[in-house]
Structure formats: structure tokens, C-alpha cells
PDB file of N, CA and C in Angstrom:
ATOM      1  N   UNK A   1     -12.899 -17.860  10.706  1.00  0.00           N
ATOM      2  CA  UNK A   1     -13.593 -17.083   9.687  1.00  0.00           C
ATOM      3  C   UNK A   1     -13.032 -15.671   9.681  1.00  0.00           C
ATOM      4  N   UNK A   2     -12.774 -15.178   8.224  1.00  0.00           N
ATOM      5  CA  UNK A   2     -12.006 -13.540   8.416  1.00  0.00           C
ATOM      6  C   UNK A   2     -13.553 -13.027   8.473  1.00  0.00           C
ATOM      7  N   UNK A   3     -13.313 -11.334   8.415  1.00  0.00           N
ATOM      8  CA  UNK A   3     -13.999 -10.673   8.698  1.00  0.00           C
ATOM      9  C   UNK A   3     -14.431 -10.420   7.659  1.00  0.00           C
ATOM     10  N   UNK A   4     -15.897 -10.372   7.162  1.00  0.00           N
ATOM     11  CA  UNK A   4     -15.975  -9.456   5.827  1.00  0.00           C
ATOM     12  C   UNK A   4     -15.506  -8.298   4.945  1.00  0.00           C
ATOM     13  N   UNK A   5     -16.393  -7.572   6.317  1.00  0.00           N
ATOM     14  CA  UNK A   5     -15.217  -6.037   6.149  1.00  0.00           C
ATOM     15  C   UNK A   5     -13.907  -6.138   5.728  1.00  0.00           C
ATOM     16  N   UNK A   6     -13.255  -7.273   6.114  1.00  0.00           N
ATOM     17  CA  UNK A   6     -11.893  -6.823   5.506  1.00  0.00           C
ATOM     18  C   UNK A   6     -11.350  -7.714   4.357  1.00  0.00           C
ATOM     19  N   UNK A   7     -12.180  -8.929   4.068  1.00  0.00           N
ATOM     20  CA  UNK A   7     -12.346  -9.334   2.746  1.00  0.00           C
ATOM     21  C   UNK A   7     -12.850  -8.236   1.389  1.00  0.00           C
ATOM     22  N   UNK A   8     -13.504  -7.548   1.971  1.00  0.00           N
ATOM     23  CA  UNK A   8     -13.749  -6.049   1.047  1.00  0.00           C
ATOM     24  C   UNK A   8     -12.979  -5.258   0.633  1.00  0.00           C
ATOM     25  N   UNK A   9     -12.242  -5.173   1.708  1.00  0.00           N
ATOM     26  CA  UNK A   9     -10.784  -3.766   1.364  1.00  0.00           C
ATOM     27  C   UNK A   9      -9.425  -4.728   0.807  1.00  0.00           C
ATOM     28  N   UNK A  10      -9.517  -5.972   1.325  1.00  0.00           N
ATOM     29  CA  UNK A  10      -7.984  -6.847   0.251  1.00  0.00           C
ATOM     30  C   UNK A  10      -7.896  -6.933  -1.301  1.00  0.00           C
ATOM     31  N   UNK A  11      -6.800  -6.549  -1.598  1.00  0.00           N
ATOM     32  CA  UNK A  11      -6.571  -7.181  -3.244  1.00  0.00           C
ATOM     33  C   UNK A  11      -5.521  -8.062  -3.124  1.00  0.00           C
ATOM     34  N   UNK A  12      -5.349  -8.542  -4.695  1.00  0.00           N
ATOM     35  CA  UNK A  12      -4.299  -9.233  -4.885  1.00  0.00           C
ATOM     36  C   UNK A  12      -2.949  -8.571  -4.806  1.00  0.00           C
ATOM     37  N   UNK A  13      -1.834  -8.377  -3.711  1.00  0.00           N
ATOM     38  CA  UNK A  13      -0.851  -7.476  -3.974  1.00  0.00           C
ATOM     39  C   UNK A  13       0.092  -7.998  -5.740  1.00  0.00           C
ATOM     40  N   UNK A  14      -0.442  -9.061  -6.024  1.00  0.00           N
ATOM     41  CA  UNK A  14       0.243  -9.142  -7.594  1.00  0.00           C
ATOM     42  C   UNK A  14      -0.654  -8.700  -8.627  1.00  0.00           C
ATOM     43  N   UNK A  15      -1.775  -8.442  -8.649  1.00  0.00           N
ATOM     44  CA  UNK A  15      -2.580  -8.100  -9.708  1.00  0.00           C
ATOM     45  C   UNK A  15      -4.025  -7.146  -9.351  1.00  0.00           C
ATOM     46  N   UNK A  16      -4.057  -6.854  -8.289  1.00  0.00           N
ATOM     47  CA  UNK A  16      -4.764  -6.009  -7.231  1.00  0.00           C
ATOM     48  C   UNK A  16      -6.269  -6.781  -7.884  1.00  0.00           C
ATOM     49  N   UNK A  17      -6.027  -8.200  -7.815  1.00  0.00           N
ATOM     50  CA  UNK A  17      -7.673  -8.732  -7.894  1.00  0.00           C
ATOM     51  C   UNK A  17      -8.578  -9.270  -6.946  1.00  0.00           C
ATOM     52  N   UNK A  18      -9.712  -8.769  -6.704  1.00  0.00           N
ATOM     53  CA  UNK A  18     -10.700  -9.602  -5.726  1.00  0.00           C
ATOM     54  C   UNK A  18     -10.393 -10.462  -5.090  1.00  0.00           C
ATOM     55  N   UNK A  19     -10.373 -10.564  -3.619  1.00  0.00           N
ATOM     56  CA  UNK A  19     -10.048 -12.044  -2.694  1.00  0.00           C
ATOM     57  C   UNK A  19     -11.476 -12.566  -2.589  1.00  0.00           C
ATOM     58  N   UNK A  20     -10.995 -14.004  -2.478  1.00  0.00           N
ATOM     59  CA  UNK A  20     -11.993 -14.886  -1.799  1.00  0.00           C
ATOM     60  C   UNK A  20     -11.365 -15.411  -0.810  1.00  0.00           C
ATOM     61  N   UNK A  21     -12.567 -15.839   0.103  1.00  0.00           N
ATOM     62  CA  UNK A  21     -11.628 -16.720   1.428  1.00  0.00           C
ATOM     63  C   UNK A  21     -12.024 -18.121   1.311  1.00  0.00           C
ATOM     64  N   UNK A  22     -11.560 -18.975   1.127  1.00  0.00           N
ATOM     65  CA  UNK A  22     -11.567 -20.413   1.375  1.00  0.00           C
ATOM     66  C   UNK A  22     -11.505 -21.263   2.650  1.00  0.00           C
ATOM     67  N   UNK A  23     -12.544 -21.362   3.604  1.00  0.00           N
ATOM     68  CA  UNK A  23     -12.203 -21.420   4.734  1.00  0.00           C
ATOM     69  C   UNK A  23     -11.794 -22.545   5.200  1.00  0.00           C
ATOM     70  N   UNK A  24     -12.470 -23.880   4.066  1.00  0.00           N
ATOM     71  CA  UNK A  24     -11.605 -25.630   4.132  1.00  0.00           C
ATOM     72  C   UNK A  24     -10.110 -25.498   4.058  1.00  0.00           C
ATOM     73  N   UNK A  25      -9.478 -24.467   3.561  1.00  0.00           N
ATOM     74  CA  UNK A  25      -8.144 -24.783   2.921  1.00  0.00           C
ATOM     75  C   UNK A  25      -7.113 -23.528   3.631  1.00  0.00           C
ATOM     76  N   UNK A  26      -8.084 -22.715   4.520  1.00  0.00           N
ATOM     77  CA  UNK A  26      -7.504 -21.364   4.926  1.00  0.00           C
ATOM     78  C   UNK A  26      -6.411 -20.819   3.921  1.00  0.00           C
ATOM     79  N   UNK A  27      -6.891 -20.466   3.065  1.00  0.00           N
ATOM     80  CA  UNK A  27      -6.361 -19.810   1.901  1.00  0.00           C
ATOM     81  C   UNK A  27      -7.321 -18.580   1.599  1.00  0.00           C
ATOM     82  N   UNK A  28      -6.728 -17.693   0.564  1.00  0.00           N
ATOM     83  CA  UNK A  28      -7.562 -16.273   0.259  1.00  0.00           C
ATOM     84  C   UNK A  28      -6.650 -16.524  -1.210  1.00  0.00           C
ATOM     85  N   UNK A  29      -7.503 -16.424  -2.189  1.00  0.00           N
ATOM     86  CA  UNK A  29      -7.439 -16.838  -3.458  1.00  0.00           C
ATOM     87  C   UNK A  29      -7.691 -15.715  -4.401  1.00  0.00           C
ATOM     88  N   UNK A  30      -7.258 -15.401  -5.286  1.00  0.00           N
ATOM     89  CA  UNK A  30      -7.626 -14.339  -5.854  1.00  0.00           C
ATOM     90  C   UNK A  30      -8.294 -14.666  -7.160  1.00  0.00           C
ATOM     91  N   UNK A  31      -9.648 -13.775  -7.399  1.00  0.00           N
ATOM     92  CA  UNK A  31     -10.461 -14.051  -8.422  1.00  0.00           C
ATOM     93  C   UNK A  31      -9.723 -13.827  -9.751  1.00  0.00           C
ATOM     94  N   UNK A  32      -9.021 -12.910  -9.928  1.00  0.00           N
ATOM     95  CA  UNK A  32      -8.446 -12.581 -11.362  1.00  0.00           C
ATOM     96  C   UNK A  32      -7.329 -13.361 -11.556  1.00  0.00           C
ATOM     97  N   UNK A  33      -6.130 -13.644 -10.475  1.00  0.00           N
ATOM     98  CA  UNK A  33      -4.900 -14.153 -11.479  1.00  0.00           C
ATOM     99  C   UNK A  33      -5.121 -15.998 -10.316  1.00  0.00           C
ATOM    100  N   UNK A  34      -6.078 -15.983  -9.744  1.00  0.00           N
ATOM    101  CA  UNK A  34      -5.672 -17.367  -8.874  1.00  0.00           C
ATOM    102  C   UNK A  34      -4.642 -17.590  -8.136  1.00  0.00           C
ATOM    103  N   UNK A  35      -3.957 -16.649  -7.862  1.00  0.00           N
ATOM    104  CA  UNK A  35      -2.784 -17.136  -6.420  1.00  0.00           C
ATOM    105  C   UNK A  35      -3.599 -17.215  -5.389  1.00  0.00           C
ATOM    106  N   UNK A  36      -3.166 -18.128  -4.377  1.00  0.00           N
ATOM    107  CA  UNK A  36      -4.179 -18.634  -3.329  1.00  0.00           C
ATOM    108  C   UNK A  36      -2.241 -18.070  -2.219  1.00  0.00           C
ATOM    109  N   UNK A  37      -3.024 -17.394  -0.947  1.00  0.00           N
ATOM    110  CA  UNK A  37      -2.170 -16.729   0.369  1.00  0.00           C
ATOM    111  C   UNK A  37      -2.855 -17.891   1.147  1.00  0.00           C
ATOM    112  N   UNK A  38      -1.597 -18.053   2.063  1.00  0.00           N
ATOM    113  CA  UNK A  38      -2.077 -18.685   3.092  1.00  0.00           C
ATOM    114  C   UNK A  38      -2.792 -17.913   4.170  1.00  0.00           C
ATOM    115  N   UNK A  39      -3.324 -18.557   5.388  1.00  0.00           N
ATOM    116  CA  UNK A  39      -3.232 -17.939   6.408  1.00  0.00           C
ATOM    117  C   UNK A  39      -2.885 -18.629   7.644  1.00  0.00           C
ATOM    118  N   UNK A  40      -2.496 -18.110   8.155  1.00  0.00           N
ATOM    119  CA  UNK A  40      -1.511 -18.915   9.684  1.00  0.00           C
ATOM    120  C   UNK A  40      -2.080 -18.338  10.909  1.00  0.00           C
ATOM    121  N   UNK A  41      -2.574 -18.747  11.679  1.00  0.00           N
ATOM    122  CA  UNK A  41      -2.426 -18.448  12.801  1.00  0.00           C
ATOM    123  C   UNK A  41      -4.023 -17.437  12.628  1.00  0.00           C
ATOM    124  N   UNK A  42      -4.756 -16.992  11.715  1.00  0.00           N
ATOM    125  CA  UNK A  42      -5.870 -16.056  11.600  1.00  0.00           C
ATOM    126  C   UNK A  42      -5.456 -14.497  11.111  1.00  0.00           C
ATOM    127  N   UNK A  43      -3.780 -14.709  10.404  1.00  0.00           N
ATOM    128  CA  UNK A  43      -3.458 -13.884   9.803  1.00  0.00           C
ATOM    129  C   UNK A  43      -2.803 -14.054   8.666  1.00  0.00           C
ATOM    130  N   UNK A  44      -3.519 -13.248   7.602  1.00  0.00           N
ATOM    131  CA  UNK A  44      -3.533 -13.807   6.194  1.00  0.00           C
ATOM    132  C   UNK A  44      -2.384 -12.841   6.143  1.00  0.00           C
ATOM    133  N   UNK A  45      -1.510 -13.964   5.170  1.00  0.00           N
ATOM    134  CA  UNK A  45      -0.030 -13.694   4.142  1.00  0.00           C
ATOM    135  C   UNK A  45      -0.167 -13.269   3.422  1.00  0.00           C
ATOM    136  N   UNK A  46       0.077 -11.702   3.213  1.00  0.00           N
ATOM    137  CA  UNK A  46      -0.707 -11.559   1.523  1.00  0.00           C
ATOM    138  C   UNK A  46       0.688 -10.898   0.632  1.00  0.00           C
ATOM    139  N   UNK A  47       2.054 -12.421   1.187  1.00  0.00           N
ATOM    140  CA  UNK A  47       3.047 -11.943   0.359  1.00  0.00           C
ATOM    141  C   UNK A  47       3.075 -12.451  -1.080  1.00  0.00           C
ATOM    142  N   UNK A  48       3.451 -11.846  -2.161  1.00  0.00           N
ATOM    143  CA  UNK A  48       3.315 -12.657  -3.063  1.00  0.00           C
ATOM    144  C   UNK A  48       4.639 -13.712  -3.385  1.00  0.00           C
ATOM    145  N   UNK A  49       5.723 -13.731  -2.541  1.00  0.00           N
ATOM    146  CA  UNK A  49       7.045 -14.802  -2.754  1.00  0.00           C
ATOM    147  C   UNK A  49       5.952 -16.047  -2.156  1.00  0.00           C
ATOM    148  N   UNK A  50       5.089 -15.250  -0.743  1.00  0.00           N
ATOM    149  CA  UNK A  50       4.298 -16.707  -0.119  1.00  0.00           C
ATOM    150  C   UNK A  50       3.112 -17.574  -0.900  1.00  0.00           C
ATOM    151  N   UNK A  51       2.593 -16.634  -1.763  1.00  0.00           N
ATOM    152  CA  UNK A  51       1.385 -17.001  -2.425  1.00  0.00           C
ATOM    153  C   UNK A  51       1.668 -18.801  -3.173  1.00  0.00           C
ATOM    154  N   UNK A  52       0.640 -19.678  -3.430  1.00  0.00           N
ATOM    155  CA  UNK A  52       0.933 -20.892  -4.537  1.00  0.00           C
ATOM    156  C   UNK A  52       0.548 -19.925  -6.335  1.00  0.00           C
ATOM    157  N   UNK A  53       0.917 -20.354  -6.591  1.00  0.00           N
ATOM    158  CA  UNK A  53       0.292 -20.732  -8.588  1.00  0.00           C
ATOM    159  C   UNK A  53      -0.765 -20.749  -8.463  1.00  0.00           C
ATOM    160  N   UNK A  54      -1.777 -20.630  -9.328  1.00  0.00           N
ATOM    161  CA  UNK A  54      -2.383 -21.401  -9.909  1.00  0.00           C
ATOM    162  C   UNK A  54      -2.185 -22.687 -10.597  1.00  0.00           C
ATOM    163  N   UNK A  55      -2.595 -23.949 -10.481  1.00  0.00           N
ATOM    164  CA  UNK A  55      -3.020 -24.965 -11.076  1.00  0.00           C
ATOM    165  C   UNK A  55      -3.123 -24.538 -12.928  1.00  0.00           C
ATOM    166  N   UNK A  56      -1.973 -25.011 -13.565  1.00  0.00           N
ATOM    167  CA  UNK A  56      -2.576 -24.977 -15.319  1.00  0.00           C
ATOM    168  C   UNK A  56      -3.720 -26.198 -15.290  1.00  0.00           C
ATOM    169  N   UNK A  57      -4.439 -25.404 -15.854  1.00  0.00           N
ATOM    170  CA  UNK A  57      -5.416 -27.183 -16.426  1.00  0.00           C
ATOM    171  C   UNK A  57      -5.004 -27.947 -17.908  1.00  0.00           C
ATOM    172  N   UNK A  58      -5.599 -28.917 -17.459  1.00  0.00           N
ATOM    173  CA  UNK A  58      -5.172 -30.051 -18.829  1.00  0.00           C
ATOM    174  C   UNK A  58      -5.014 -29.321 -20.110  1.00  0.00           C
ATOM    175  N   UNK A  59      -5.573 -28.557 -20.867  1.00  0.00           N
ATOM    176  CA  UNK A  59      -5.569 -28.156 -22.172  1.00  0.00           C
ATOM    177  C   UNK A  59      -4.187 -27.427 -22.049  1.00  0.00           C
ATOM    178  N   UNK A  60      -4.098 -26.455 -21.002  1.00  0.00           N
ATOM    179  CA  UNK A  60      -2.265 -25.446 -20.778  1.00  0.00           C
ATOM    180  C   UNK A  60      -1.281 -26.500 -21.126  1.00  0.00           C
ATOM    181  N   UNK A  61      -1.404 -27.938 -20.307  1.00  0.00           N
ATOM    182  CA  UNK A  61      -0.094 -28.336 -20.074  1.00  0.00           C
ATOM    183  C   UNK A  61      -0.318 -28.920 -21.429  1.00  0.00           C
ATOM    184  N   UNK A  62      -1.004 -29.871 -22.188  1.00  0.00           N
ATOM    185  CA  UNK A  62      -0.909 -30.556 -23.358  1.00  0.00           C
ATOM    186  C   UNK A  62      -0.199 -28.850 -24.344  1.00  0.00           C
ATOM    187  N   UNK A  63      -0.656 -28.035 -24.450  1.00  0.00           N
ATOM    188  CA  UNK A  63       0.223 -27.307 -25.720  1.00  0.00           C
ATOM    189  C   UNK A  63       1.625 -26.584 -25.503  1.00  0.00           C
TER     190      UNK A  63
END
């Protein structure tokens, strides 16, 4: 489990948006653009080359 406190002071270094922590998936996800950081070891990656995508949903990929 991260620390609160410092779930408070993280942004997204690509879009400086709100983290969440995901603790099933040890990921820290960002509320505004959805890149999900890993974390390894109980220290979160907050590179953005490391970050995933977001997931398009069905309606993105059909147009």
C-alpha cells in the first residue's frame, strides 16, 4: 500500500493529472489522461516512456 500523503503530492508527469493507486494491479493510473505507471519493488515509475495507454473503447476503435 503507498502512502497517502504521497498519493496527494503525485501528478501525471504527462498531463500533471490526479493519481490513483490500484493496489490489485500495482499500478498508479491517472484520472485525466489514463496512463497507468507501474510499480516495482514499492517504488512507483512515474516515467512516462514506462507508463501503458489507455485502453480505446469500442466506439474509438469502430470510427
Amino acid at each position: 500500500m503507498l502512502d497517502e500523503k504521497l498519493l496527494e503530492i503525485l501528478a501525471c508527469p504527462a498531463c500533471k493529472g490526479d493519481i490513483k493507486y490500484e493496489e490489485e494491479n500495482q499500478k498508479l493510473i491517472c484520472l485525466s489522461c489514463g496512463r497507468r505507471y507501474p510499480i516495482r519493488d514499492g517504488i512507483p515509475i512515474m516515467l512516462i516512456e514506462e507508463a501503458e495507454l489507455p485502453e480505446k473503447n469500442e466506439d474509438t476503435k469502430r470510427n
